[in-house]
N, C-alpha and C. Protein backbone atom coordinates (compact mmCIF):
# COMPACT_ATOMS: atom_id res chain seq x y z
N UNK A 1 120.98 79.02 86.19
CA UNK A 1 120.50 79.89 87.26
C UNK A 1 120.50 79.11 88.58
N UNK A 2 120.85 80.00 89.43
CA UNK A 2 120.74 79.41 90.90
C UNK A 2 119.21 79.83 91.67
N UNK A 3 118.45 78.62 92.05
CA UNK A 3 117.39 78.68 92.71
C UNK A 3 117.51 78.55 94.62
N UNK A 4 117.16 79.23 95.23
CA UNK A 4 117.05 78.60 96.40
C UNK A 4 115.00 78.34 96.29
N UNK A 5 114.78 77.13 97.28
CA UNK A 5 113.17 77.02 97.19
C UNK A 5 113.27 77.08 98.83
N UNK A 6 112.44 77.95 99.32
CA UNK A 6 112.58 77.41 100.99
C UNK A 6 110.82 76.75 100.84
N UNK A 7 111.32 75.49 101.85
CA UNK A 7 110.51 74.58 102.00
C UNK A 7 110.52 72.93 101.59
N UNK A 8 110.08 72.37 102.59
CA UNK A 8 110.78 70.43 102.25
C UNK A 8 109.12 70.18 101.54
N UNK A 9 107.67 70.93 101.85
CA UNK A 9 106.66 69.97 101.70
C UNK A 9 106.64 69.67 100.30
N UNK A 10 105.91 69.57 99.92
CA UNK A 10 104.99 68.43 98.39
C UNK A 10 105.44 69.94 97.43
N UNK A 11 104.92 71.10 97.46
CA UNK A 11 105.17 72.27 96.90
C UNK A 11 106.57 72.44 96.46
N UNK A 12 107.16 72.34 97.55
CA UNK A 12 108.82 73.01 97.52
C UNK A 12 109.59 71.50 96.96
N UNK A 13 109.54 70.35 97.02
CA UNK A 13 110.15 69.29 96.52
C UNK A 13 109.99 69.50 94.90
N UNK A 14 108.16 69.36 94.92
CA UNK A 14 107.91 69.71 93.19
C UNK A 14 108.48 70.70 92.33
N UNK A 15 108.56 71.70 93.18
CA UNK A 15 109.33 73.11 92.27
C UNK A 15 110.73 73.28 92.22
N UNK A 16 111.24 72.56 93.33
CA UNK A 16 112.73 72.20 92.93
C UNK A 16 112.83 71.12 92.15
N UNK A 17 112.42 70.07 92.22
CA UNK A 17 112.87 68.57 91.51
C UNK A 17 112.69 69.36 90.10
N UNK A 18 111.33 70.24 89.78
CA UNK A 18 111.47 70.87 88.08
C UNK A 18 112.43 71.57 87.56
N UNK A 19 113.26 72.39 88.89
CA UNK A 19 113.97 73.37 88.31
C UNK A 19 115.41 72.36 88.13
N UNK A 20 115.13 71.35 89.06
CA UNK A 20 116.29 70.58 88.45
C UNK A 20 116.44 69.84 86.85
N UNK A 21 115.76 69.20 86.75
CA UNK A 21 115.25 68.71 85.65
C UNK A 21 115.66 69.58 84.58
N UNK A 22 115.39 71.14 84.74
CA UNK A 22 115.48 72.05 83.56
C UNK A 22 116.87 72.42 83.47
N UNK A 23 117.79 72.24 84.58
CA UNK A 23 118.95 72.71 84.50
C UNK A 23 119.80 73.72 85.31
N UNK A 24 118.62 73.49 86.52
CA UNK A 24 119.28 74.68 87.05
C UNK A 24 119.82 74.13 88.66
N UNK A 25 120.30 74.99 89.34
CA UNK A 25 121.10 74.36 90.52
C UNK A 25 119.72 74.91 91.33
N UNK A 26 119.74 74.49 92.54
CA UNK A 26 118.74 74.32 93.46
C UNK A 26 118.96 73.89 94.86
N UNK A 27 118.79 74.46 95.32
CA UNK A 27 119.51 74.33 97.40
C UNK A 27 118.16 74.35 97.99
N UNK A 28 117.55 73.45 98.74
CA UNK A 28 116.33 73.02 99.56
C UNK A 28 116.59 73.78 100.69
N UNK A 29 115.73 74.55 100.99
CA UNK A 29 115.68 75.27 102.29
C UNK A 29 115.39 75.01 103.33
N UNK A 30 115.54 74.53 104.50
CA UNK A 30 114.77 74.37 106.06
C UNK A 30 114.84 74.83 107.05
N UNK A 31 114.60 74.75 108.09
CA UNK A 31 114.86 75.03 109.49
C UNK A 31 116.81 74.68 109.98
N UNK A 32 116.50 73.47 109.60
CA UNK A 32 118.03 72.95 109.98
C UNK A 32 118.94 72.32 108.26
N UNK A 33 119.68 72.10 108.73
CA UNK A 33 120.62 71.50 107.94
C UNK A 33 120.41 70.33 107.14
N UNK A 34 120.49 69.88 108.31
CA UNK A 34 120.05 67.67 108.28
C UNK A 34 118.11 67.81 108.34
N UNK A 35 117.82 68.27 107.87
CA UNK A 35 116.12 68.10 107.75
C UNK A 35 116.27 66.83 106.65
N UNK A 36 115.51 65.45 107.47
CA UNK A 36 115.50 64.57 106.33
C UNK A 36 114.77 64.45 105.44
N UNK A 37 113.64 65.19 105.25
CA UNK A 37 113.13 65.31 103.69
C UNK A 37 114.04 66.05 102.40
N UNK A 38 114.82 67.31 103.35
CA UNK A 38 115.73 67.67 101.94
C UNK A 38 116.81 67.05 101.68
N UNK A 39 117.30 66.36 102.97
CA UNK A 39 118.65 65.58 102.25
C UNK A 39 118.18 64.27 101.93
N UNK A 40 116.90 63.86 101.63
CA UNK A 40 116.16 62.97 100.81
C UNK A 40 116.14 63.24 99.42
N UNK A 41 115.26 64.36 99.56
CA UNK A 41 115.58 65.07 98.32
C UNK A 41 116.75 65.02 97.10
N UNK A 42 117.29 66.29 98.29
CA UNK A 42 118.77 66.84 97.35
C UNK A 42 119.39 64.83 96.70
N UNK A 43 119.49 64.26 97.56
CA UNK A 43 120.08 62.90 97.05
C UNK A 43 119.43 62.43 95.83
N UNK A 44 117.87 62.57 95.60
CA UNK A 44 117.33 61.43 95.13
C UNK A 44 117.04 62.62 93.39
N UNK A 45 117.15 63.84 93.48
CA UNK A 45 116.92 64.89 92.33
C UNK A 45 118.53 65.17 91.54
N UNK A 46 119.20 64.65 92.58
CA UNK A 46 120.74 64.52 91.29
C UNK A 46 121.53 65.47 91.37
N UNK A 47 122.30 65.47 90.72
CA UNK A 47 123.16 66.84 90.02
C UNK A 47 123.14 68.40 90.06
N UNK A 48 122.86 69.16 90.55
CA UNK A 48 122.42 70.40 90.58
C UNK A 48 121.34 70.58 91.80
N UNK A 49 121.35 69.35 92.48
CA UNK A 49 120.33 69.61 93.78
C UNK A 49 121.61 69.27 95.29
N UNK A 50 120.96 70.51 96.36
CA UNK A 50 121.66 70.68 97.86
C UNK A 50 120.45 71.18 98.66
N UNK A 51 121.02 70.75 99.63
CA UNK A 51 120.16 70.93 100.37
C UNK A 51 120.73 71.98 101.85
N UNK A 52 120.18 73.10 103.05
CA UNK A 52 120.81 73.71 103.68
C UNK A 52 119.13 74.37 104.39
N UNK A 53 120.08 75.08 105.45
CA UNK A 53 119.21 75.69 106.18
C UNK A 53 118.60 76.97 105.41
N UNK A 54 117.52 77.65 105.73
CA UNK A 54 116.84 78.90 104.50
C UNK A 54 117.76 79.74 104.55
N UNK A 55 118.82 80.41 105.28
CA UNK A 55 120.08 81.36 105.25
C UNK A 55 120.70 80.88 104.52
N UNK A 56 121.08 79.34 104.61
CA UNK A 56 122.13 79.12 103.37
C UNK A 56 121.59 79.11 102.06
N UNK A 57 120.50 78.21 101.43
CA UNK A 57 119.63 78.30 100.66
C UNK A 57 119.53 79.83 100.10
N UNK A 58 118.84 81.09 101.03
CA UNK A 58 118.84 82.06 100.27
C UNK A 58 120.36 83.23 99.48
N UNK A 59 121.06 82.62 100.61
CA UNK A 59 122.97 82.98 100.34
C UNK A 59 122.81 82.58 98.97
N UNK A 60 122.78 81.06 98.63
CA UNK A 60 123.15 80.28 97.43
C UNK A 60 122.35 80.74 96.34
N UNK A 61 121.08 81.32 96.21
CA UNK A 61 120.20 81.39 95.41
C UNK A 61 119.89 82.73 94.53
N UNK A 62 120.18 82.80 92.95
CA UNK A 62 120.10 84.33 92.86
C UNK A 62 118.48 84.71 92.80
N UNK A 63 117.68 83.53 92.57
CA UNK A 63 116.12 83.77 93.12
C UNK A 63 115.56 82.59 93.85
N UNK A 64 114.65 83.52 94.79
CA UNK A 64 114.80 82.71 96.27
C UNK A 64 112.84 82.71 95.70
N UNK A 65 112.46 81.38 95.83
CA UNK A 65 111.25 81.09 96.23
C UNK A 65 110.43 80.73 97.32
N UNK A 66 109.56 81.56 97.46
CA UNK A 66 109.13 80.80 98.99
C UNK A 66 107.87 79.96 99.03
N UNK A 67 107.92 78.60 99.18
CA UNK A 67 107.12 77.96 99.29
C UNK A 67 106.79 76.94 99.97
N UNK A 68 107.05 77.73 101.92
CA UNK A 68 106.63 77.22 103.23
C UNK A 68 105.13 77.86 103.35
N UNK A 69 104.38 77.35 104.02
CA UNK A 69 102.88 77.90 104.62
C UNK A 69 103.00 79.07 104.34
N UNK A 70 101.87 79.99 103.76
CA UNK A 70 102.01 81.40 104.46
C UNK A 70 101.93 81.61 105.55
N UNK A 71 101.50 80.71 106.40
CA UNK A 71 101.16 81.45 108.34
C UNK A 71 102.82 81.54 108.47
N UNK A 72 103.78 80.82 108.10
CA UNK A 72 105.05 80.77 108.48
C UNK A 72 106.07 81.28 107.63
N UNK A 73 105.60 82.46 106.49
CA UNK A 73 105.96 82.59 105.68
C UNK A 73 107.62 83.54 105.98
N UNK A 74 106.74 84.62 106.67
CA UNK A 74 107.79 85.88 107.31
C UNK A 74 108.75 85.17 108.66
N UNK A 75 108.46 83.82 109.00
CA UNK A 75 109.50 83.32 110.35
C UNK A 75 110.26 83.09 109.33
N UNK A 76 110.12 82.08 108.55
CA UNK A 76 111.07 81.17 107.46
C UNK A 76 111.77 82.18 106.97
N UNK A 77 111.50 83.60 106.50
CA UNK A 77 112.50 84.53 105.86
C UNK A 77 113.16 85.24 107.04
N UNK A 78 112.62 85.17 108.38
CA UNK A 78 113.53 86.13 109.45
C UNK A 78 114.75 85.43 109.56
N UNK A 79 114.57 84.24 109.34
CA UNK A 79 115.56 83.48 109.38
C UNK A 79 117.06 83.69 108.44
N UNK A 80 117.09 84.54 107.35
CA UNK A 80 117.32 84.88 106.54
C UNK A 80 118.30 86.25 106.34
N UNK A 81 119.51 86.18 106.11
CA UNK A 81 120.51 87.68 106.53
C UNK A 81 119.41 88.40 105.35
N UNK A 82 118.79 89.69 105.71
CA UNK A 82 118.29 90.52 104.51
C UNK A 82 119.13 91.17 103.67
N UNK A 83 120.89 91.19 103.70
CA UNK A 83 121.33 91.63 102.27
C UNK A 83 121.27 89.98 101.49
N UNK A 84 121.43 88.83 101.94
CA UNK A 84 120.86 87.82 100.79
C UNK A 84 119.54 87.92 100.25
N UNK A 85 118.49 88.84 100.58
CA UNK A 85 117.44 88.78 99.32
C UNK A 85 117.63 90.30 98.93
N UNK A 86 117.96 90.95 99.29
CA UNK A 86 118.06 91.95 98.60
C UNK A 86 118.96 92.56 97.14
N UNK A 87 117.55 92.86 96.36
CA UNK A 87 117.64 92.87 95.04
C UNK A 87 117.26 92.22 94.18
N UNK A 88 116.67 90.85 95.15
CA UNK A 88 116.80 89.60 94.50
C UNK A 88 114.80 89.05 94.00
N UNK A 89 114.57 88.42 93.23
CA UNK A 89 113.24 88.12 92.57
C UNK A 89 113.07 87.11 93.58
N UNK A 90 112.20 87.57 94.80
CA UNK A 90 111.20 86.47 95.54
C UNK A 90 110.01 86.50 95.47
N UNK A 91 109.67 84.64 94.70
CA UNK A 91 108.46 84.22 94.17
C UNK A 91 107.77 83.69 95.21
N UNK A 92 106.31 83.83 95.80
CA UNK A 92 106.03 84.01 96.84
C UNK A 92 104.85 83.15 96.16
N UNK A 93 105.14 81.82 96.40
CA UNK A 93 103.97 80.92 95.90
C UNK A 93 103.04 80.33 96.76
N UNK A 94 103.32 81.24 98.07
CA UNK A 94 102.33 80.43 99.31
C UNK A 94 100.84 80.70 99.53
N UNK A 95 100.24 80.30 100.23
CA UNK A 95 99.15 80.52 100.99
C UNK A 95 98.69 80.98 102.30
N UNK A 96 97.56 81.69 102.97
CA UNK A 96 97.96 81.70 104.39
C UNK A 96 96.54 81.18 104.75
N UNK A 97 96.68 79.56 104.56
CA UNK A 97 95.22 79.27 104.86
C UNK A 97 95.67 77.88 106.46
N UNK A 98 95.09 77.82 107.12
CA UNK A 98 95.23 76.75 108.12
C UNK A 98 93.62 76.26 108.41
N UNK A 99 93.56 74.90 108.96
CA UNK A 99 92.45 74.38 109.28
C UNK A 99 92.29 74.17 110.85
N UNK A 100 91.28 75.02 110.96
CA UNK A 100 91.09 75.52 112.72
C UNK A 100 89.68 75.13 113.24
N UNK A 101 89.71 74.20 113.96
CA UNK A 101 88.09 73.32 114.42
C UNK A 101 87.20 73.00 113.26
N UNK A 102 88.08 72.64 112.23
CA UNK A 102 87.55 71.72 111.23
C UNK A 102 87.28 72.45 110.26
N UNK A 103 87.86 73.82 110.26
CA UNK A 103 86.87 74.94 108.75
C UNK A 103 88.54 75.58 108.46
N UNK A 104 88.12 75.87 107.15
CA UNK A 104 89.33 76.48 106.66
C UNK A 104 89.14 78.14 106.36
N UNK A 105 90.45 78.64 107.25
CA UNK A 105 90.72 79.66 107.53
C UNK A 105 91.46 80.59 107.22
N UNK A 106 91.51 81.66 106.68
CA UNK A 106 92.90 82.13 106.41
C UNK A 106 93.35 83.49 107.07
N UNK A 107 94.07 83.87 107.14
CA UNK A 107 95.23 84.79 107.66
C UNK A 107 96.20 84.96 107.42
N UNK A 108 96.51 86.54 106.70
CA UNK A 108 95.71 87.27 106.68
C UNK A 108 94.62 87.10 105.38
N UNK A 109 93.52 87.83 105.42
CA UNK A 109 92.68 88.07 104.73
C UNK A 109 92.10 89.23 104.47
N UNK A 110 91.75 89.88 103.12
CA UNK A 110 90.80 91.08 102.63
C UNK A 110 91.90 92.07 102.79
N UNK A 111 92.37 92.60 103.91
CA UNK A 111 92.64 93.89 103.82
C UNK A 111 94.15 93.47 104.30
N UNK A 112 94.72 92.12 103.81
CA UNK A 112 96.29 92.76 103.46
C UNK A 112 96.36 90.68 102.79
N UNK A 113 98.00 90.86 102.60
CA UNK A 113 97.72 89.28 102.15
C UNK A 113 99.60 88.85 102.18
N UNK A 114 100.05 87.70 102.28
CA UNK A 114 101.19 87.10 102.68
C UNK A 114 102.02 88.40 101.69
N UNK A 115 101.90 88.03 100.18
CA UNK A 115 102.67 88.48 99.18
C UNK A 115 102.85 89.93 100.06
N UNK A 116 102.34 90.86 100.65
CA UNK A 116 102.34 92.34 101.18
C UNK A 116 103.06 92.14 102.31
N UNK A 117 103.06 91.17 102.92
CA UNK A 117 103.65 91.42 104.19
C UNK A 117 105.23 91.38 103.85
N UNK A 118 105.31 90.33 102.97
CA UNK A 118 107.05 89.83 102.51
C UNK A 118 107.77 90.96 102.08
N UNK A 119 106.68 91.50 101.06
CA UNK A 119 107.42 92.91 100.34
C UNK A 119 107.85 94.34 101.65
N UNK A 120 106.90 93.95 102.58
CA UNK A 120 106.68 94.96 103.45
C UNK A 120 108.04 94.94 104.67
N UNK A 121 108.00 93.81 104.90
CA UNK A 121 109.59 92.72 105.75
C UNK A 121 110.56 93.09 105.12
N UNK A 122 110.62 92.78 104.02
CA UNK A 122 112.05 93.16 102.52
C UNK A 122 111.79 93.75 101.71
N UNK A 123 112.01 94.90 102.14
CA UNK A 123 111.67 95.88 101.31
C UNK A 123 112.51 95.97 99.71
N UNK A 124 113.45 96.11 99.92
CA UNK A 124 114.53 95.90 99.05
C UNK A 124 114.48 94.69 98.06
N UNK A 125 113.98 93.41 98.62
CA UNK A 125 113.46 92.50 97.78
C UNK A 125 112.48 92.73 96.34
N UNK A 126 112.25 91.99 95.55
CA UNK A 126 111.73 92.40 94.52
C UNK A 126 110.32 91.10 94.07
N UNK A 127 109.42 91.42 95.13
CA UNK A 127 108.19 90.33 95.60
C UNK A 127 107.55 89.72 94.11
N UNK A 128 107.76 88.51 93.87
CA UNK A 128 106.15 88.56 92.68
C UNK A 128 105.13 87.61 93.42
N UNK A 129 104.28 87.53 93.29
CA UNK A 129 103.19 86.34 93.65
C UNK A 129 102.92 85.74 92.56
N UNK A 130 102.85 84.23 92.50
CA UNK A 130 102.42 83.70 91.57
C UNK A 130 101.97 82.07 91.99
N UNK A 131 101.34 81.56 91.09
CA UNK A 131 101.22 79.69 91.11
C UNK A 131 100.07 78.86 92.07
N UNK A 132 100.10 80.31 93.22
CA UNK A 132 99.61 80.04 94.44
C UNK A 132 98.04 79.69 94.75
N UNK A 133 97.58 79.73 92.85
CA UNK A 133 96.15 79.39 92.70
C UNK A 133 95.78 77.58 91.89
N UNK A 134 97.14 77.27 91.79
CA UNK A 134 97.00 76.14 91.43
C UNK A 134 97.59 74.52 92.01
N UNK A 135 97.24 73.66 92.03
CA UNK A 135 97.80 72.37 92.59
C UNK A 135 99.76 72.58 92.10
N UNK A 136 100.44 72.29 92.82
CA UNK A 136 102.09 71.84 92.69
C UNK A 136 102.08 71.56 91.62
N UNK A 137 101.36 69.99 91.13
CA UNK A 137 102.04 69.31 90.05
C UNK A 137 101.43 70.34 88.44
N UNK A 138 100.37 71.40 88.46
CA UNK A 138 100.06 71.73 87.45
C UNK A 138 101.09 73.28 87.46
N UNK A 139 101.97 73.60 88.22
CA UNK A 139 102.24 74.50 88.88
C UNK A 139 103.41 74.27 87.70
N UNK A 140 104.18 73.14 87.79
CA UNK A 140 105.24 72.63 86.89
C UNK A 140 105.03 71.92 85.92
N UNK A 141 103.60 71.58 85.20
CA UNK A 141 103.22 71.10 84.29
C UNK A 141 101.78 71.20 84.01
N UNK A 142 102.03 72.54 83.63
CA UNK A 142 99.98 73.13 82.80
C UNK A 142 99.46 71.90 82.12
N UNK A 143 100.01 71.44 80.88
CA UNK A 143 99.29 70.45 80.10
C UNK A 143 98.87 69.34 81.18
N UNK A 144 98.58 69.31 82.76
CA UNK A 144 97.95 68.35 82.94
C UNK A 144 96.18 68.85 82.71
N UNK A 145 95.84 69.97 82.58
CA UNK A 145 95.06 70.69 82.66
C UNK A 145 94.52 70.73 81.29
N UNK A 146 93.86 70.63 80.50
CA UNK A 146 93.26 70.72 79.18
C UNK A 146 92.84 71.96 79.19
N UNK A 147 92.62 73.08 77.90
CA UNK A 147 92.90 74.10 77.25
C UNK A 147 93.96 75.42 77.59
N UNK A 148 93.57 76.42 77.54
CA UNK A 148 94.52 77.46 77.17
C UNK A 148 93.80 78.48 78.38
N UNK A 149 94.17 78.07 80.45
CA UNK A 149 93.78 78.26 81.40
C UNK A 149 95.03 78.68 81.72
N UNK A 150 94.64 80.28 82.42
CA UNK A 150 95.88 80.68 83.03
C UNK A 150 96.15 80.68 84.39
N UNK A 151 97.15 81.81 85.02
CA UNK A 151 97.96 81.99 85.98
C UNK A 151 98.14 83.29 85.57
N UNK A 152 98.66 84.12 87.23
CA UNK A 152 98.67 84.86 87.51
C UNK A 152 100.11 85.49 87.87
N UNK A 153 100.10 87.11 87.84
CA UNK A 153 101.60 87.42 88.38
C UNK A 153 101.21 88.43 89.49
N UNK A 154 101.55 88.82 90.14
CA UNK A 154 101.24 90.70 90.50
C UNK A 154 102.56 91.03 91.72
N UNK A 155 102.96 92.20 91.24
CA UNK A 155 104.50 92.42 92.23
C UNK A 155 104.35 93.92 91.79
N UNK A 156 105.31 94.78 92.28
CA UNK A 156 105.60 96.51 92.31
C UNK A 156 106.89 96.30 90.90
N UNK A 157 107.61 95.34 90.79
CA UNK A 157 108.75 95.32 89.85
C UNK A 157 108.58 94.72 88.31
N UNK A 158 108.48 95.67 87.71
CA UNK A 158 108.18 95.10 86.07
C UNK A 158 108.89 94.07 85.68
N UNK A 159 110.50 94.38 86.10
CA UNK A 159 111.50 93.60 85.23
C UNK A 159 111.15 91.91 86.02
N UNK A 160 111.08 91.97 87.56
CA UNK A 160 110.81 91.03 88.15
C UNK A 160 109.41 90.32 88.06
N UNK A 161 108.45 91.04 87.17
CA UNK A 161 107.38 90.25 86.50
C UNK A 161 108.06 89.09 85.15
N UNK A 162 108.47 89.90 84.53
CA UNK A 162 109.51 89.57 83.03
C UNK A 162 110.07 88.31 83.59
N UNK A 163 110.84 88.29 84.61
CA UNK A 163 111.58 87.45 84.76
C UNK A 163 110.92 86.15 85.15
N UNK A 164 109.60 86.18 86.39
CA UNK A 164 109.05 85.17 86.77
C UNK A 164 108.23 84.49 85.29
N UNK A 165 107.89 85.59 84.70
CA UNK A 165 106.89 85.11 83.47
C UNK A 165 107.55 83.95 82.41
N UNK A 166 109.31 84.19 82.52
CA UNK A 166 109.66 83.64 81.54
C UNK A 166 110.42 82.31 81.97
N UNK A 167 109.97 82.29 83.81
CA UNK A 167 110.61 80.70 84.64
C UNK A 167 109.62 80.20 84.05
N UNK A 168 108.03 81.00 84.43
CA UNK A 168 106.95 80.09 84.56
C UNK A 168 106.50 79.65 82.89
N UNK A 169 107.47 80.19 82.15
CA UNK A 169 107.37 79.74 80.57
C UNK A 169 108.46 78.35 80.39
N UNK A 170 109.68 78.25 81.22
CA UNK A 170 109.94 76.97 81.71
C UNK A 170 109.29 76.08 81.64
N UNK A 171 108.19 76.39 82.69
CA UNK A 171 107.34 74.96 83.28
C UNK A 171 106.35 74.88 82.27
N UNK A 172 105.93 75.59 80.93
CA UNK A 172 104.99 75.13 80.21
C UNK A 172 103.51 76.19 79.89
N UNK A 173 103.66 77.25 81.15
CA UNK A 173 102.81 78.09 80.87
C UNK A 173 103.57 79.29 79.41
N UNK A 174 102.71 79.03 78.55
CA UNK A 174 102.78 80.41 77.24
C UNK A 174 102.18 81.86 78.31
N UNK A 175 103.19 82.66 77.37
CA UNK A 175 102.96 84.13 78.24
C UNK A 175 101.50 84.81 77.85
N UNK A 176 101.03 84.75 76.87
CA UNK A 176 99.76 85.14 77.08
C UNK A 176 98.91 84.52 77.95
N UNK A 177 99.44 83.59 78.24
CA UNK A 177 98.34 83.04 79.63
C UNK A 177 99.10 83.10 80.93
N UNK A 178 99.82 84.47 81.12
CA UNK A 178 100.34 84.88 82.33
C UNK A 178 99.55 85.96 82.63
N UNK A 179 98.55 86.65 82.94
CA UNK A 179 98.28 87.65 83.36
C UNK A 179 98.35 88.10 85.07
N UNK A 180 99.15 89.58 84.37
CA UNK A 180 99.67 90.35 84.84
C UNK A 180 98.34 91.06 85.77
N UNK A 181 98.42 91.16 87.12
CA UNK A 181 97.53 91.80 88.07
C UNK A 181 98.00 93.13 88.53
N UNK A 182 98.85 93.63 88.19
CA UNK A 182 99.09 94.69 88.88
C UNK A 182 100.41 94.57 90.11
N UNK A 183 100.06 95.50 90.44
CA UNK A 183 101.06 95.70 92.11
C UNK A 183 100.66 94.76 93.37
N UNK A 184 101.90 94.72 94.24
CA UNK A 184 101.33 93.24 95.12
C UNK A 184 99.92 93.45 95.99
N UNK A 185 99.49 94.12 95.87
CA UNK A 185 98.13 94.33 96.71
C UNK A 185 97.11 93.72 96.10
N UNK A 186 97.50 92.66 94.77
CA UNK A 186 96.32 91.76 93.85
C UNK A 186 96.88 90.88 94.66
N UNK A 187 97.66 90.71 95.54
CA UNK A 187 98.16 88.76 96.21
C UNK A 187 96.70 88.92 97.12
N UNK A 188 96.01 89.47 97.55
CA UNK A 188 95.34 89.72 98.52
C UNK A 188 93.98 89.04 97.63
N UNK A 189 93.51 89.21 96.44
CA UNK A 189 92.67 88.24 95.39
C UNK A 189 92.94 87.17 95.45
N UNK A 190 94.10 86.96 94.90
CA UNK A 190 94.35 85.56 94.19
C UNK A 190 94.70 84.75 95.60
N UNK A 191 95.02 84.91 96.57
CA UNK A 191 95.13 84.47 97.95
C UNK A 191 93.85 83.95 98.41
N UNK A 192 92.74 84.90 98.45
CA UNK A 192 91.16 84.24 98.53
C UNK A 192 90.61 83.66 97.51
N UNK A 193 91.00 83.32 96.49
CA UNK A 193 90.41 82.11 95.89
C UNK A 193 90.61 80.64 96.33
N UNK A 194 91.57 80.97 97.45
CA UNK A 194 91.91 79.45 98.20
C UNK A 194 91.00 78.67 98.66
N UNK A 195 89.75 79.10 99.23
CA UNK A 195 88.55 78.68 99.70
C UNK A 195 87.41 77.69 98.78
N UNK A 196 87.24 78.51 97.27
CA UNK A 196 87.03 78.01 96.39
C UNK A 196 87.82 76.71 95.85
N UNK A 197 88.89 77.27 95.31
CA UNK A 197 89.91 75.69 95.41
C UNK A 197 89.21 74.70 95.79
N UNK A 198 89.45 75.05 97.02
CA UNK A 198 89.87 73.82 97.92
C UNK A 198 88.26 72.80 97.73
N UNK A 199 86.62 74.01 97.79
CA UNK A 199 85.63 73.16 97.59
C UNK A 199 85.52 72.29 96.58
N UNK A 200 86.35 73.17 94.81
CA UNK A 200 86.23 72.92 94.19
C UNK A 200 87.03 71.00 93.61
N UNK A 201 87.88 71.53 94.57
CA UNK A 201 88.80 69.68 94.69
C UNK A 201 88.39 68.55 95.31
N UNK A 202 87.37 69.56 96.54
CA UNK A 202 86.51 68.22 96.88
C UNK A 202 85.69 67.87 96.06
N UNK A 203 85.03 68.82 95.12
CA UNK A 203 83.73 68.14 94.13
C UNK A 203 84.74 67.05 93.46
N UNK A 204 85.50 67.87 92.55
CA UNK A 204 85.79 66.76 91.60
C UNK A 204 86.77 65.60 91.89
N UNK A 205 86.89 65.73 93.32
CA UNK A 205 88.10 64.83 93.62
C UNK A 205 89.62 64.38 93.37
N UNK A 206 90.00 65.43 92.72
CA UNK A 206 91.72 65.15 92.34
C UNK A 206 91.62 66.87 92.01
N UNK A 207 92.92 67.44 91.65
CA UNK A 207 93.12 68.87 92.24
C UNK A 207 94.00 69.15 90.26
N UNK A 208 93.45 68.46 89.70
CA UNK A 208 93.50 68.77 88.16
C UNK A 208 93.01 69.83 87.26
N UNK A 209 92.74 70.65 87.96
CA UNK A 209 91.48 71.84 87.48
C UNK A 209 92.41 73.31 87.30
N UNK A 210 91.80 74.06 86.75
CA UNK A 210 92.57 75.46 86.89
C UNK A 210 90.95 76.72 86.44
N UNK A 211 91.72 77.98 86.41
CA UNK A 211 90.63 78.56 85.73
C UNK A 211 90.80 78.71 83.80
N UNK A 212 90.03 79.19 83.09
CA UNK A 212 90.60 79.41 81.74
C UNK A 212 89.50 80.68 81.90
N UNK A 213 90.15 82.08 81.78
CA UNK A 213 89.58 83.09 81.44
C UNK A 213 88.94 83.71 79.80
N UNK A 214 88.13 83.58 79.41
CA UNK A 214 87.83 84.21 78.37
C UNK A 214 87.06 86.12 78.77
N UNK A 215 87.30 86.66 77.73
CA UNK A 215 87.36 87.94 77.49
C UNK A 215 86.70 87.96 76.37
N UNK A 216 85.89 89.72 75.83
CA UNK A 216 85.27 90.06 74.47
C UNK A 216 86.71 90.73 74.00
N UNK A 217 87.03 90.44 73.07
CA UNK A 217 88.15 91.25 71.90
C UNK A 217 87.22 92.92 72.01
């Protein structure tokens, strides 16, 4: 499978360097061409890794991930001819949180959320949200996490749930511990748990944590 990931940070390196690893081709997305973190990258991940601007990246990619900021989520895709995502499974693993006179903030919040706006931009696209509640490195490797703690999906496209469910079975998550939220108007939840996170990483000091949901049968 062909991946495009738009984005050079810690997120978008980690989720490409995995998809390389697993076998799949992978084009680093940026602003420009010569961005030297991706042609750092693309060099140092091997065989099946390139690197290009997010137009070329999403050209190359039959699923396009996005995992730049959410505040910059919808520039990074304007950037983008819209018949290259259209049709196509975009995994929308961002956040829209920024730190503004020292407190963390997000936008949007409550009454809409990144995953809605993307679907709303590209229509034709086929949105899932996912990952976007957990650290990168557990993102591509659950077992750093001890027990049977999930992750989340929620998009308008069934088949494009199916499909993310069975990347993110790639990286190690089992599908019963994918739950399914509904239509993208759950990104707008799982988006505000960012706040929590983030206290919760300062308690324990390293970002190793997840949730594990239990339920009554």
């Amino acid at each position: 499978m062909r991946y495009a990931v738009l984005g050079t940070g810690q997120v978008g390196r980690t989720l490409g360097g995995r998809l390389v690893e697993l076998g799949h081709e992978v084009r680093l997305g940026s602003r420009t061409a010569d961005n030297p973190a991706a042609v750092e990258w693309a060099a140092a991940a091997g065989a099946g890794a390139s690197a290009g601007t997010f137009a070329e990246a999403a050209a190359f990619g039959e699923v396009v991930v996005n995992a730049v900021g959410g505040r910059v989520a919808l520039a990074a895709l304007e950037a983008v001819r819209p018949e290259d995502l259209d049709g196509k499974v975009l995994v929308d693993v961002s956040n829209p949180l920024a730190f503004e006179e020292g407190e963390l903030r997000l936008s949007p919040v409550e009454s809409d959320s990144v995953g809605e706006q993307i679907q709303r931009a590209f229509p034709n696209a086929r949105v899932v949200k996912t990952l976007n509640t957990v650290n990168c490195q557990v993102m591509v490797d659950p077992g750093r996490v001890p027990g049977e703690h999930n992750v989340f999906v929620c998009g308008e496209d069934a088949r494009a749930k199916e499909q993310v469910t069975a990347l993110l079975g790639e990286f190690g998550w089992p599908a019963d511990r994918v739950l399914d939220l509904g239509g993208i108007r759950a990104a707008r939840a799982v988006e505000m748990w960012l706040p929590l996170w983030m206290g919760l990483m300062q308690k324990f000091g390293h970002a190793d944590f997840n949730l594990e949901l239990r339920r009554a049968r």
